[in-house]
Every structure is written in C-alpha cells, then in structure tokens.
N, C-alpha and C. Protein backbone atom coordinates (compact mmCIF):
# COMPACT_ATOMS: atom_id res chain seq x y z
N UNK A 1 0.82 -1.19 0.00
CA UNK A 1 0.00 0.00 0.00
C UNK A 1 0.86 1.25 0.00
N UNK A 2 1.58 1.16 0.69
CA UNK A 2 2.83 2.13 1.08
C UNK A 2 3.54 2.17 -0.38
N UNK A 3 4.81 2.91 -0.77
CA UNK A 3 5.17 3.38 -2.13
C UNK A 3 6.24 1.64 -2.31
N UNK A 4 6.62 0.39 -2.93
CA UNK A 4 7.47 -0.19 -3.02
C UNK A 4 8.96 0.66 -3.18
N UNK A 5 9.82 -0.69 -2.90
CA UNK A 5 11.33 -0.01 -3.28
C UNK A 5 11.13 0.25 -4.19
N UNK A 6 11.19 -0.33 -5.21
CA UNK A 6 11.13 -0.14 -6.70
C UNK A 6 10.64 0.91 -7.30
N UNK A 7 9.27 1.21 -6.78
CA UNK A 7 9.01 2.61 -6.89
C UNK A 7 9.77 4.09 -6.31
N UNK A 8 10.21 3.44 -5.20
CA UNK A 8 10.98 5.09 -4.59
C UNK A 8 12.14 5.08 -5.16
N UNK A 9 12.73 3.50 -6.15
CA UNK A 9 13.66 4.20 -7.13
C UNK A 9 13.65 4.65 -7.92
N UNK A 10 12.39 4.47 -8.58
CA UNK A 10 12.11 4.89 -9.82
C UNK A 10 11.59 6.31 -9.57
N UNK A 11 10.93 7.25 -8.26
CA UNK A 11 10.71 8.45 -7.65
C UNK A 11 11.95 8.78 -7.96
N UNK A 12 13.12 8.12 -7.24
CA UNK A 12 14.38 9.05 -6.70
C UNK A 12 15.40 9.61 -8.58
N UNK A 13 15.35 8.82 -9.39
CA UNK A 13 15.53 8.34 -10.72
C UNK A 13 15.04 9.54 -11.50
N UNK A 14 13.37 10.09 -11.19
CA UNK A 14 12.89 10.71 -11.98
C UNK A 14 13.46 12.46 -11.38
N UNK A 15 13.46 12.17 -10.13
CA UNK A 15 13.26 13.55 -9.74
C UNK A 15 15.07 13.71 -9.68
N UNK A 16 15.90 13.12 -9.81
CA UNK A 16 17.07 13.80 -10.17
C UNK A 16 17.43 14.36 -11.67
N UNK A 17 16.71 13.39 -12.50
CA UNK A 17 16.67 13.70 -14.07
C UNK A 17 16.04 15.18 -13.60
N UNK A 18 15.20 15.23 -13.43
CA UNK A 18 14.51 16.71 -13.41
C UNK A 18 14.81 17.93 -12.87
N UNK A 19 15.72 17.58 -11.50
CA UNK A 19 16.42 18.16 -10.93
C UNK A 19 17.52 19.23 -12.11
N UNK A 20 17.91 17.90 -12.84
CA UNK A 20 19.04 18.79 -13.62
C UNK A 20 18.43 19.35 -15.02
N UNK A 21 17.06 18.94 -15.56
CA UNK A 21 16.76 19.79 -16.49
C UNK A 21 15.74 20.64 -16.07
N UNK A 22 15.47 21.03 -14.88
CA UNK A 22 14.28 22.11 -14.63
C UNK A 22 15.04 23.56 -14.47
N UNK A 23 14.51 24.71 -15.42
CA UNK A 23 14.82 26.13 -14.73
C UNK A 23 13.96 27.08 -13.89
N UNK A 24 13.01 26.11 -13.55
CA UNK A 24 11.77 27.30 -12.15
C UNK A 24 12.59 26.20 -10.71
N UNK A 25 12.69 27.61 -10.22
CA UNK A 25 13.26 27.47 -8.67
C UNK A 25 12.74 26.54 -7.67
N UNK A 26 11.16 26.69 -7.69
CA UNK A 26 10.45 26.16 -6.81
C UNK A 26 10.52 24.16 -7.60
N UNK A 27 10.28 24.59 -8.72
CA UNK A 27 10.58 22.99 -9.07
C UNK A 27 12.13 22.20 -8.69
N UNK A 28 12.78 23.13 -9.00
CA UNK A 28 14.27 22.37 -8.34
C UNK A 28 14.19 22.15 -7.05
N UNK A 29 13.48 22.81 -6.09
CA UNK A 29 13.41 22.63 -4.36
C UNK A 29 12.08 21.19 -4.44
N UNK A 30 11.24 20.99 -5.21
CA UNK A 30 10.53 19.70 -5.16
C UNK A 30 11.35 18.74 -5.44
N UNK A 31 12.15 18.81 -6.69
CA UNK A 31 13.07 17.57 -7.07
C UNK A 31 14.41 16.76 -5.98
N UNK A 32 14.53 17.94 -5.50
CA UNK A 32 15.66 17.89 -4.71
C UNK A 32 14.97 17.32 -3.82
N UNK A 33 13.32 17.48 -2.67
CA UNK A 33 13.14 16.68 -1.93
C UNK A 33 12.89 15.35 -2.16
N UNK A 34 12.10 15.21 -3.69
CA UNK A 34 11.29 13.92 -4.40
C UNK A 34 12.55 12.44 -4.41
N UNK A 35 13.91 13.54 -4.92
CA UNK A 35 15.42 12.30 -4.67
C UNK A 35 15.19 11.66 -3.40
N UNK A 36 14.43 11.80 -2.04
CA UNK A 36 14.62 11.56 -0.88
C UNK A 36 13.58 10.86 -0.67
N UNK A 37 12.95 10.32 -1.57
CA UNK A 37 11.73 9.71 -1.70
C UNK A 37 9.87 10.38 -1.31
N UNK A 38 9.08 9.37 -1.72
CA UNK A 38 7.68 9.67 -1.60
C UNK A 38 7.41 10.88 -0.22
N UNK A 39 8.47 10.43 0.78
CA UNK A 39 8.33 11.26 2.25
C UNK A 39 9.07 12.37 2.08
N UNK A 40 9.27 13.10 1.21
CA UNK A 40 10.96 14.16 1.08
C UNK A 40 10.06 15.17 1.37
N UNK A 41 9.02 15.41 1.08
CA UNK A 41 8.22 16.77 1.15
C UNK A 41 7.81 17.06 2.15
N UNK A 42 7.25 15.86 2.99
CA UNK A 42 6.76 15.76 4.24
C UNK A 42 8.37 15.91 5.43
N UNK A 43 9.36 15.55 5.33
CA UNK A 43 10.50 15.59 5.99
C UNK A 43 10.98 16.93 5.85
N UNK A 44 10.42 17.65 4.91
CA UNK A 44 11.46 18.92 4.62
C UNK A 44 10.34 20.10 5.66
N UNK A 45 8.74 19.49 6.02
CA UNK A 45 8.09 20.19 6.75
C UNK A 45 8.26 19.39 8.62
N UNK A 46 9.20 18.75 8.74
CA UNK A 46 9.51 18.28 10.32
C UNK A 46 10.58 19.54 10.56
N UNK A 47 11.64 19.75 9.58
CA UNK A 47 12.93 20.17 9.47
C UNK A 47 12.76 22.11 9.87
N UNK A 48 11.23 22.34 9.21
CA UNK A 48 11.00 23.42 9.08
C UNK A 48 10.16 24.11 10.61
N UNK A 49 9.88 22.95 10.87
CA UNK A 49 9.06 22.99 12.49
C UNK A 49 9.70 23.15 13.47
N UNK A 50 10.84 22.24 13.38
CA UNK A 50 12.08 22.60 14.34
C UNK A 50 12.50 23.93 14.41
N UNK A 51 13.15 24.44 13.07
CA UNK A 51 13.35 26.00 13.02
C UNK A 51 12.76 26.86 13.65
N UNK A 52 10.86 26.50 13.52
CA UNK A 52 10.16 27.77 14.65
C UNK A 52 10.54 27.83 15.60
N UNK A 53 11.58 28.28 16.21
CA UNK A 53 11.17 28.23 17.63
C UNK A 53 10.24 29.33 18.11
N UNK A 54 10.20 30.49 17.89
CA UNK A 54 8.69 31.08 18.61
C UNK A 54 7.00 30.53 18.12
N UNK A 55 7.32 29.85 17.47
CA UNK A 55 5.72 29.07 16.69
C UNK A 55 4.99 30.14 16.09
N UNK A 56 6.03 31.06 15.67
CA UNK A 56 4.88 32.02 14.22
C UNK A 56 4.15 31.47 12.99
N UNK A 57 4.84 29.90 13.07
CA UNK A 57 4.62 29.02 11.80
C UNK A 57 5.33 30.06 10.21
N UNK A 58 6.24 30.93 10.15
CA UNK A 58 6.81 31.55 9.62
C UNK A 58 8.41 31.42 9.52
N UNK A 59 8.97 31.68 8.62
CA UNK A 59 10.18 31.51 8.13
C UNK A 59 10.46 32.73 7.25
N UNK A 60 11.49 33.30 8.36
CA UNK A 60 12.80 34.46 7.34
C UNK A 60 13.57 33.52 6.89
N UNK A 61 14.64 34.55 5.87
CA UNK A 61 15.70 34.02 4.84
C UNK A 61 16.43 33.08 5.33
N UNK A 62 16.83 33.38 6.39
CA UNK A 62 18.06 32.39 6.96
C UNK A 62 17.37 31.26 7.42
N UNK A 63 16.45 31.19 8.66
CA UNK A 63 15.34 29.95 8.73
C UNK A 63 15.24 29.22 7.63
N UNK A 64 14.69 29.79 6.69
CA UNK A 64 14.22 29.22 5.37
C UNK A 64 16.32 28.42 4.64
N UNK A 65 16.82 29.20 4.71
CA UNK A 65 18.67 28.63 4.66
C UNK A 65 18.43 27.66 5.08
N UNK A 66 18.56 27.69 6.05
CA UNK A 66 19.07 27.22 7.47
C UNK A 66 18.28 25.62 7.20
N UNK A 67 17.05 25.89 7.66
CA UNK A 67 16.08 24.80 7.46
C UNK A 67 16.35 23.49 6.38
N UNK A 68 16.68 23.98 4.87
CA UNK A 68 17.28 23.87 3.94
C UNK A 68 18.71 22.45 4.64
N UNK A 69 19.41 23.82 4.61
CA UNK A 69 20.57 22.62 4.70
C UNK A 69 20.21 21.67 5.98
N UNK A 70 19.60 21.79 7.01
CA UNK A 70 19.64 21.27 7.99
C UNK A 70 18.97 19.75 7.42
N UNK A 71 18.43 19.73 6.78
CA UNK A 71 17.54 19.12 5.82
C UNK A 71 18.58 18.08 4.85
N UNK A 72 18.97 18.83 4.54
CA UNK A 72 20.07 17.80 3.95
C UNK A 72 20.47 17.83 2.32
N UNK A 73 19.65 19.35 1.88
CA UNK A 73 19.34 19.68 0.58
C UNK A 73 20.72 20.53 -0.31
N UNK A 74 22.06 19.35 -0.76
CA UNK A 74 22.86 20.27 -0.47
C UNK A 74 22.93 20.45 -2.37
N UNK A 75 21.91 19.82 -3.17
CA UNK A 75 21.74 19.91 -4.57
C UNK A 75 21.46 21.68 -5.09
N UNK A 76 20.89 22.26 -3.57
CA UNK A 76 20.51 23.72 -4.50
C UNK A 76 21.51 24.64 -3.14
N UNK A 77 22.12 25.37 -4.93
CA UNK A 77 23.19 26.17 -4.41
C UNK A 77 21.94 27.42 -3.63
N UNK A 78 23.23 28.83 -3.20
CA UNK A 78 22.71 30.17 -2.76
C UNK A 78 21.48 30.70 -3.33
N UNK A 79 21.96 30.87 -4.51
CA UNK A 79 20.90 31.47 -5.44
C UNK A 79 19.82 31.37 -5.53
N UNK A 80 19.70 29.94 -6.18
CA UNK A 80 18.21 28.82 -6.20
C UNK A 80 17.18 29.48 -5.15
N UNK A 81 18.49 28.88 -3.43
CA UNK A 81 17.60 29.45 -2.38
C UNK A 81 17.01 30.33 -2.35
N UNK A 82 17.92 31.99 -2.69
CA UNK A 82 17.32 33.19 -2.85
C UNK A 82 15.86 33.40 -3.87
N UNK A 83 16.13 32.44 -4.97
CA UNK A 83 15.15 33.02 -6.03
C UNK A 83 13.67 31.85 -5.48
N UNK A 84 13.74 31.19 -4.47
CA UNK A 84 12.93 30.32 -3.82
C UNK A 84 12.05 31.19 -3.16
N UNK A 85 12.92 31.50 -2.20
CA UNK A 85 12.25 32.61 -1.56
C UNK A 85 11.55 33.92 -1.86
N UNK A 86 11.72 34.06 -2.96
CA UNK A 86 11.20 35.88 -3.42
C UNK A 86 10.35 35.44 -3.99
N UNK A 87 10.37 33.93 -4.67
CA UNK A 87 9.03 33.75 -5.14
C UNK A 87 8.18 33.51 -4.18
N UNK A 88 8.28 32.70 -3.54
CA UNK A 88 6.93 32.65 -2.82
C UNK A 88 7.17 33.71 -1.82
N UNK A 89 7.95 34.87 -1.30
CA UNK A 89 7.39 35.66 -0.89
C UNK A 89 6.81 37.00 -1.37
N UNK A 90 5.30 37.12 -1.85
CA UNK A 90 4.42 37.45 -2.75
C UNK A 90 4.68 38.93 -2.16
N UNK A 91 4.19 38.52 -0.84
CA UNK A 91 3.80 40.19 -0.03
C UNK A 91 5.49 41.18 -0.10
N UNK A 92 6.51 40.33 -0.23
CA UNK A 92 7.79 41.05 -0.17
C UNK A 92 8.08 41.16 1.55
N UNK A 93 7.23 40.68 2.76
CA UNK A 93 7.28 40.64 3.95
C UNK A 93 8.35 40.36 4.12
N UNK A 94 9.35 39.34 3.60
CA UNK A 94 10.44 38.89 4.36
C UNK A 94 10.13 37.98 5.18
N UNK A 95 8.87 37.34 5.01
CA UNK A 95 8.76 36.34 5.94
C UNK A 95 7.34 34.91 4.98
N UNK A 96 8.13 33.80 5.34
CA UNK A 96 7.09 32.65 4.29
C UNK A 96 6.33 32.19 5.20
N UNK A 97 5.18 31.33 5.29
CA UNK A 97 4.45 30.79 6.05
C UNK A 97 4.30 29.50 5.40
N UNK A 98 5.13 28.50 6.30
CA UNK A 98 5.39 27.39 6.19
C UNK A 98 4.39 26.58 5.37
N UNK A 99 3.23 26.36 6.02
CA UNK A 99 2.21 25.83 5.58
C UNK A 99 1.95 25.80 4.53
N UNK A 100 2.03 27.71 3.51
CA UNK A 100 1.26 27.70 2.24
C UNK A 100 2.78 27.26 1.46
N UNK A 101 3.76 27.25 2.20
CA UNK A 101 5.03 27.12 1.29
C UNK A 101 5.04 25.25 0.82
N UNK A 102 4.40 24.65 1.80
CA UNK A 102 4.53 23.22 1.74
C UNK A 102 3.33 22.65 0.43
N UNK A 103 2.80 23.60 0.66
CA UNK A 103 1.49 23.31 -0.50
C UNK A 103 2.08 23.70 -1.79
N UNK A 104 3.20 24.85 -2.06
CA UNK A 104 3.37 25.03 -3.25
C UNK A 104 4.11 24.27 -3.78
N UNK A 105 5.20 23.37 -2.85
CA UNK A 105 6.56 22.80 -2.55
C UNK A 105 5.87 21.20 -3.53
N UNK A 106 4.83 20.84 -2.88
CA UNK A 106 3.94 19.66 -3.24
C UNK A 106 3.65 19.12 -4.63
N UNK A 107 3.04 20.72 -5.04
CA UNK A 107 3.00 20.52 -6.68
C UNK A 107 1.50 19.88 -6.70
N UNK A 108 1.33 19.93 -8.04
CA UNK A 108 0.04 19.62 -8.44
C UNK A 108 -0.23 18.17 -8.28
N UNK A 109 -1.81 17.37 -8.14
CA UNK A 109 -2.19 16.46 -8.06
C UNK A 109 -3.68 16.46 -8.83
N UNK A 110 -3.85 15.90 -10.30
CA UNK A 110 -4.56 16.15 -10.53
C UNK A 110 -6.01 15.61 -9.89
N UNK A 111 -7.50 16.13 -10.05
CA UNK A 111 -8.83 15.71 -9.48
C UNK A 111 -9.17 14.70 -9.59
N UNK A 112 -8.61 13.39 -10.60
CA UNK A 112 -8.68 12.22 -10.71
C UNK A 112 -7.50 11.20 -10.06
N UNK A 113 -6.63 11.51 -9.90
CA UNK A 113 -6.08 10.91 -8.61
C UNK A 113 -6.12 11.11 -7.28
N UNK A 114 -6.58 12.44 -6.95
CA UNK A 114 -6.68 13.18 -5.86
C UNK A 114 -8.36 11.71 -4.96
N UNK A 115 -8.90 12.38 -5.81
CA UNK A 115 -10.37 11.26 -5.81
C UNK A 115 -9.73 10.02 -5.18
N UNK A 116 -9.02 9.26 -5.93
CA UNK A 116 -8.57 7.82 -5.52
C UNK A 116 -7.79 8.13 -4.57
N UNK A 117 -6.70 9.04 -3.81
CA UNK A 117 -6.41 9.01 -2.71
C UNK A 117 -7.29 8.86 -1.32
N UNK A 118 -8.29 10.12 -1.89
CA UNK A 118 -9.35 10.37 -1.03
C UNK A 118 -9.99 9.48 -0.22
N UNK A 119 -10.42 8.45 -1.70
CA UNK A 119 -11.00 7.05 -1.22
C UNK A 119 -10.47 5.87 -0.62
N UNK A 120 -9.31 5.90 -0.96
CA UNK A 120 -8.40 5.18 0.24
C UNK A 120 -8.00 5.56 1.92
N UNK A 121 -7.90 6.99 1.73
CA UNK A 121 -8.07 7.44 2.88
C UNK A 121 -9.44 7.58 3.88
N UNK A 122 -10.35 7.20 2.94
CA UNK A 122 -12.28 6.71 4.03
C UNK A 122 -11.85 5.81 4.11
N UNK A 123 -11.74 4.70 3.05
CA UNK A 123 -11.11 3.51 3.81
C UNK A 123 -10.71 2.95 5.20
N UNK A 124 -9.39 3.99 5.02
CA UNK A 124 -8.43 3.34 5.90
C UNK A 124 -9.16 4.39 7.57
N UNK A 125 -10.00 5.19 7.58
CA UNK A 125 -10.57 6.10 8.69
C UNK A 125 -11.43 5.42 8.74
N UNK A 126 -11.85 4.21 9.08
CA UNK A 126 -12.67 3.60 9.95
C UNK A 126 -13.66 4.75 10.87
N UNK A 127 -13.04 5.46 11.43
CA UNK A 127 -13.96 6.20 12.65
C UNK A 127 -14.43 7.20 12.02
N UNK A 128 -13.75 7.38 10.81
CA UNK A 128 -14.52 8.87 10.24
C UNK A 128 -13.95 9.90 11.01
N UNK A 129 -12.91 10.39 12.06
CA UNK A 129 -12.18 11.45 12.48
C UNK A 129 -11.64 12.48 12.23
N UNK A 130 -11.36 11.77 10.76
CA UNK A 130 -10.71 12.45 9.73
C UNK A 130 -9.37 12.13 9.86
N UNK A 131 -8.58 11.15 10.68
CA UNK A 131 -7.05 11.05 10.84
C UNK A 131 -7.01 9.42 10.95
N UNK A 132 -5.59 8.60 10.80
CA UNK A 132 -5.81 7.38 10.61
C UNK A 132 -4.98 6.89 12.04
N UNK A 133 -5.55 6.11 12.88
CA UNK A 133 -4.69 5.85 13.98
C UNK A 133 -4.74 4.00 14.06
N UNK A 134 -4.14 3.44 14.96
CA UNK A 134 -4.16 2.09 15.01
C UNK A 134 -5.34 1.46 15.08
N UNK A 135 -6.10 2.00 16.19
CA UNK A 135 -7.37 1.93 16.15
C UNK A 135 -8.30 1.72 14.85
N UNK A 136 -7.54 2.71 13.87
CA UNK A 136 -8.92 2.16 12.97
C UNK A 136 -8.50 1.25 11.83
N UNK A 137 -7.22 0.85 11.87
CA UNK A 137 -6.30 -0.09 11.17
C UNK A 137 -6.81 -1.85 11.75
N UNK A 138 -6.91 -1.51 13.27
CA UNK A 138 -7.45 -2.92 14.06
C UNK A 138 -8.55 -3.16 13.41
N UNK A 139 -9.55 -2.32 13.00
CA UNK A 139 -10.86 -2.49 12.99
C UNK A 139 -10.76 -3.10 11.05
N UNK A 140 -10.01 -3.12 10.43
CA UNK A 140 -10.04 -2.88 9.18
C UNK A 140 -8.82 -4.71 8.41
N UNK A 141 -7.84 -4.69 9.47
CA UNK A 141 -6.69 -5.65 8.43
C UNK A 141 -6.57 -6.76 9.87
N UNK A 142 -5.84 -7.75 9.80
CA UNK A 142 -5.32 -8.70 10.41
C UNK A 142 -4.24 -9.19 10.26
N UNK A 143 -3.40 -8.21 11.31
CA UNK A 143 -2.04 -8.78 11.81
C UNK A 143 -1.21 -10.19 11.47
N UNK A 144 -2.29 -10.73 11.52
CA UNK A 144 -1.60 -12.54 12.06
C UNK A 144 -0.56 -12.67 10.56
N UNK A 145 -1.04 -12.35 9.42
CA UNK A 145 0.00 -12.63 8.57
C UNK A 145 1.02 -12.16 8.17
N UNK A 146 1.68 -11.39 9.09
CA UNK A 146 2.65 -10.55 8.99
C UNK A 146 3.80 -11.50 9.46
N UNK A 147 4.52 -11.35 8.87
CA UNK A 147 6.12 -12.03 8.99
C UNK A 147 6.38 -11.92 10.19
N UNK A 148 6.50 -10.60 10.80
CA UNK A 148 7.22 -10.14 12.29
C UNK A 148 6.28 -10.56 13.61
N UNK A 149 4.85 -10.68 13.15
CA UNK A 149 3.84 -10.76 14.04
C UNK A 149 4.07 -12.55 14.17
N UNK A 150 4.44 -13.42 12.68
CA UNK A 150 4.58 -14.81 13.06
C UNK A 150 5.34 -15.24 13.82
N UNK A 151 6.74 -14.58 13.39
CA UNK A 151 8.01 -15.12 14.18
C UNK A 151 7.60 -14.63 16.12
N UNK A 152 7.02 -13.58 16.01
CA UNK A 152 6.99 -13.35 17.72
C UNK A 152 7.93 -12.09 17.84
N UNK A 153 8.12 -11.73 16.98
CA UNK A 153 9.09 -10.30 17.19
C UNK A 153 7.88 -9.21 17.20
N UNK A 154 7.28 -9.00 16.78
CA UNK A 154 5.85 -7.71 16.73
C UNK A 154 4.98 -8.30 17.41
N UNK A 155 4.38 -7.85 18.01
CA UNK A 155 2.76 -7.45 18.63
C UNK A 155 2.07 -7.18 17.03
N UNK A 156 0.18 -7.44 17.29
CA UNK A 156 -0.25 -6.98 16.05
C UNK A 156 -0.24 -5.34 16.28
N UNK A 157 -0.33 -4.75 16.92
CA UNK A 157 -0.02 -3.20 17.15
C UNK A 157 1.04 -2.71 16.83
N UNK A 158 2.26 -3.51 16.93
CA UNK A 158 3.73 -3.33 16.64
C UNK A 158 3.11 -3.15 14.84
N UNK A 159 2.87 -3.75 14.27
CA UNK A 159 2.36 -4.42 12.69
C UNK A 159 1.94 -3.25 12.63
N UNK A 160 0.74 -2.38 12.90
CA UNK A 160 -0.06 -1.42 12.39
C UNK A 160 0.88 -0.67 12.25
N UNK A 161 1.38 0.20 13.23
CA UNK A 161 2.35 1.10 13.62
C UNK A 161 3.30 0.97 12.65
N UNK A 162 3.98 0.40 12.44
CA UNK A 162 4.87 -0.01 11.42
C UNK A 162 4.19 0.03 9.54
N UNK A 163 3.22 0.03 9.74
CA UNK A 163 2.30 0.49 8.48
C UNK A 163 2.36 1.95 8.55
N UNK A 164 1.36 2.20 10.01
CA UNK A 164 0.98 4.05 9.67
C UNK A 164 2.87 4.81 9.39
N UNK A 165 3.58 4.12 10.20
CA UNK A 165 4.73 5.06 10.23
C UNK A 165 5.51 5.50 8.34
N UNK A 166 5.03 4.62 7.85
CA UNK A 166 4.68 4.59 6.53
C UNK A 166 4.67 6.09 5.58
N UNK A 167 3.29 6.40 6.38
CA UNK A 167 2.59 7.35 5.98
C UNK A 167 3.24 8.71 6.80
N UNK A 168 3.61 8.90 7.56
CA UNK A 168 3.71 9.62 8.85
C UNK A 168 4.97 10.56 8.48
N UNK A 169 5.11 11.34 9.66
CA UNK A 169 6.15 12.34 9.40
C UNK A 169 7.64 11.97 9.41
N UNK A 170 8.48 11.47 8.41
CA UNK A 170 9.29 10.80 8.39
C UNK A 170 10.46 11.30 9.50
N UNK A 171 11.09 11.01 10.45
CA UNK A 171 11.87 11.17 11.84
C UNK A 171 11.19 11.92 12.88
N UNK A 172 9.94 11.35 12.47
CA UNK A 172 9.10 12.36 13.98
C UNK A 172 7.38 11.49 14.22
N UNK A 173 7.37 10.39 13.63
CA UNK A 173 6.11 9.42 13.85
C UNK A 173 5.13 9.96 15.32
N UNK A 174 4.18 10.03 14.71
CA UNK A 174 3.11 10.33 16.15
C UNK A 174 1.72 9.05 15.99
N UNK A 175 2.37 8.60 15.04
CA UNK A 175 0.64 7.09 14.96
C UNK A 175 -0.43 7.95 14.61
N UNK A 176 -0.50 9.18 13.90
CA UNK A 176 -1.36 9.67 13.36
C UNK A 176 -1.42 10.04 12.43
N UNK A 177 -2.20 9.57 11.21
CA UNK A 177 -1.79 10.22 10.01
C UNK A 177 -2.93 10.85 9.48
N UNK A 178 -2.77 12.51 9.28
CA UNK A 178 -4.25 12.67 8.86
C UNK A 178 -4.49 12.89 7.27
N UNK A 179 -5.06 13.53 6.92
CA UNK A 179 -5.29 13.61 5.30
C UNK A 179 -4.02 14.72 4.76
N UNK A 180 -4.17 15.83 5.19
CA UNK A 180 -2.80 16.59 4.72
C UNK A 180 -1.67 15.82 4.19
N UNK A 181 -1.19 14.63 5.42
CA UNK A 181 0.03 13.51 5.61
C UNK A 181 -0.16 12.81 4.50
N UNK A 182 -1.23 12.06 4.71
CA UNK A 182 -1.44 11.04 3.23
C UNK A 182 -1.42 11.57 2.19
N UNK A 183 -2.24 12.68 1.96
CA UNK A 183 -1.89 13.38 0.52
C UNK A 183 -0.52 13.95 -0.22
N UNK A 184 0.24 14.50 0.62
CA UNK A 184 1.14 14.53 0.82
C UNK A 184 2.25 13.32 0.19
N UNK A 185 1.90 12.33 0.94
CA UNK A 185 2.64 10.96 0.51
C UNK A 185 2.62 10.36 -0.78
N UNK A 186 1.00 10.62 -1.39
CA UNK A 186 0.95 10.02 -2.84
C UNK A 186 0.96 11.10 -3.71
N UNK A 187 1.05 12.10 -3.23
CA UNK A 187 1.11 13.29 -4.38
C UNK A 187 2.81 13.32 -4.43
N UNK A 188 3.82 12.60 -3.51
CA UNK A 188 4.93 12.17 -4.74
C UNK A 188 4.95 11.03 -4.75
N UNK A 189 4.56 9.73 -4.58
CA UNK A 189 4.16 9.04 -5.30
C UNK A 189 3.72 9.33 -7.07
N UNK A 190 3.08 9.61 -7.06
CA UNK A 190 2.42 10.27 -8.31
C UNK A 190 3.39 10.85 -8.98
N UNK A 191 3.96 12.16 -8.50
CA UNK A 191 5.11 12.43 -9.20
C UNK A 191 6.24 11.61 -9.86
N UNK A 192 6.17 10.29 -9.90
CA UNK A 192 7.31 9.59 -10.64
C UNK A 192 6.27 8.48 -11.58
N UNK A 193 4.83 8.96 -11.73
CA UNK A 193 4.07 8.13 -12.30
C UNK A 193 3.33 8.85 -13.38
N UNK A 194 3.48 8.85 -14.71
CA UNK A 194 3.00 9.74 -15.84
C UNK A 194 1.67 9.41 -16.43
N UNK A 195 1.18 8.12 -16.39
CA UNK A 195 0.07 8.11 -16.80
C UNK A 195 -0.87 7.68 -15.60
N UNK A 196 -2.53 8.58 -15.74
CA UNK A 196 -2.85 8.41 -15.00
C UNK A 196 -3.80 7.23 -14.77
N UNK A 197 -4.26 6.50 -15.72
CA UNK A 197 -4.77 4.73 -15.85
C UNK A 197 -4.08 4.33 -14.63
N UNK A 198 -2.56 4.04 -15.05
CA UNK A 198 -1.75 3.41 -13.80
C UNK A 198 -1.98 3.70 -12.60
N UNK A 199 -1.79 4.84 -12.46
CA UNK A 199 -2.37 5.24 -11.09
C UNK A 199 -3.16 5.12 -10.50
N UNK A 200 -3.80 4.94 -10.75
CA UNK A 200 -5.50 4.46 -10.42
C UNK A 200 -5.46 2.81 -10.54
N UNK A 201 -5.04 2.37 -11.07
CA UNK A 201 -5.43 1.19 -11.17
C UNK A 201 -4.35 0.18 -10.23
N UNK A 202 -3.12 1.48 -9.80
CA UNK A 202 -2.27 0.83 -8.38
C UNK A 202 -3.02 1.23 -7.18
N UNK A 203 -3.86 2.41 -7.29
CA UNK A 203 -4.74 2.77 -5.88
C UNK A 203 -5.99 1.70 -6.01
N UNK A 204 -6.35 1.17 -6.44
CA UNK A 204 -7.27 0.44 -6.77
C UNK A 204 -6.71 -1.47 -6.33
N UNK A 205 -5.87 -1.50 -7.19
CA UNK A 205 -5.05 -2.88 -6.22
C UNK A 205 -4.47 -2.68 -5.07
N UNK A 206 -4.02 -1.50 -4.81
CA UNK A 206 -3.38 -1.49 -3.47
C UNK A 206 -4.38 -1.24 -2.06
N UNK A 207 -5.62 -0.35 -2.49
CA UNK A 207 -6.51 -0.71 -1.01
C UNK A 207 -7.84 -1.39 -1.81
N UNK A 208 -8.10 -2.16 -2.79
CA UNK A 208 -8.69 -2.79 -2.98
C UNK A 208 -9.97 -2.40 -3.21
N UNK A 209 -9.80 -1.43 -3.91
CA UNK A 209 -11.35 -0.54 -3.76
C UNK A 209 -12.28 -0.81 -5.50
C-alpha cells in the first residue's frame, strides 16, 4: 500500500533527471526533496518545524537557509535558495508561512487521482475522524499474517504502527496520520508516475477498492 522499493527508485531516478533539467526554482526545491523519496516533502516540513522556535509558523531568509541545509538539501546552491524565496514571498514581507510554502513545494495532483487518494483514505478512517490511527487499522486488516507478528518479534499493534509510520512524518512518527500527511505521501508518489490509468489502477489494487 505504502510506495514499493522499486518505486521510490524509480521516484528518486525521476526527480534527479529533473532536478538537472528544470529552470523554475520552486521545481528544483521539489526535485531535490522527491530524490529523498515519496516522504521528502513531508521531511522537509519536520525540518522546518524545528526551526520555529517562537511558533509564528513563519520563516525568514536564513530559517528558510538554514532549514534547507539542515535538511540535507545540499543539490541547490545560494541562489536557487534566494530566487525560492522571493518567489513565494508574494507580499515582499520577508517572511514565508510554512504551511502555504509546503502546499506550493507539493505541486500539483490532478482531481482524478486526488479522488482515488481520497478514497483510500475513508477507507483506511474507519472512525470517520478524519485522521488514521491504530485503532482504525485494528478495525479494518489482520495482523496474524505478517512475517514479524509470526516469528513473535511484533505485537499486532507493533504491525499497524509499522504500516501508519509509513505514511507519517518521516523522523518524527506520532501514529497519526491525517489527510494533509497522506496526501502529501501520494502526491509524490504520483510524481514519478505519468500516466494516469496506472495510477488508479495501483490505488485500486493497493486498497482494494
């Protein structure tokens, strides 16, 4: 359900090719996370959380630097950074707001895959909460055939957890994944997948819908 190896090589594959033939700024800062796999987008917003420390949910130049390399993004030189930043800062404030920056960072997902995410994500929300926790994973799959759960090394909770973390904020797991997270996850997914039949028809084998 989660992205295969195979696929996050074929992610990591596409988005370096692109890396080196893209000239919009903001696309070189996607490619550069997409190399880091399906989770790069979502990791580059843990990296950026840390930085707040007063919780303005905002980022000046250097934050926004800073954040950057801390991150591990050492593909985009000074510049890039600079011309990153002036774009998305519209108002000229001198200051980004994380949130709408992660949405631009994301990139498009068109309304027909978006749909099939969607529907995997009712799926997998059992409670209807709107967020996916173990709880509604218990209510939904069965542990017992899990490799780790046979041998006696996992709990079936160990099993779930080890699914949602999947989905989750890559070096900062909370067992919660809500829709932002998941979308997030297959919208690069998607990005290393060109036609959209396929796509659909892997969301479709993969939660069985």
């Amino acid at each position: 359900m989660a992205c295969t190896a195979d696929e996050e090589a074929h992610l990591r594959q596409k988005a370096e090719q692109g890396l080196k033939n893209s000239t919009s700024p903001i696309q070189k800062l996607r490619y550069a996370c997409l190399m880091r796999g399906a989770n790069g987008i979502k990791g580059l917003g843990r990296s950026f959380r840390i930085m707040d420390d007063d919780g303005s949910k905002t980022l000046d130049m250097r934050e926004f630097r800073d954040g950057l390399r801390d991150y591990g993004l050492r593909e985009l030189d000074e510049q890039t950074i600079a011309d990153v930043f002036r774009e998305l800062d519209r108002d000229g404030s001198g200051k980004l707001n994380y949130d709408e920056f992660l949405v631009a960072i994301r990139g498009p997902i068109n309304k027909t895959r978006e749909e099939y995410v969607r529907k995997a994500f009712q799926k997998m929300d059992a409670t209807g909460d709107g967020q996916i926790t173990v709880d509604d994973i218990r209510k939904l799959y069965d542990a017992s055939q899990h490799p780790k759960f046979q041998s006696g090394e996992w709990t079936a909770d160990q099993c779930f957890r080890h699914f949602l973390d999947s989905f989750d904020t890559p070096g900062d797991p909370d067992g919660v994944v809500t829709w932002d997270e998941f979308l997030n996850y297959y919208t690069g997914v998607s990005a290393s997948i060109d036609d959209d039949n396929y796509f659909c028809t892997m969301m479709k084998r993969a939660w069985r819908m």
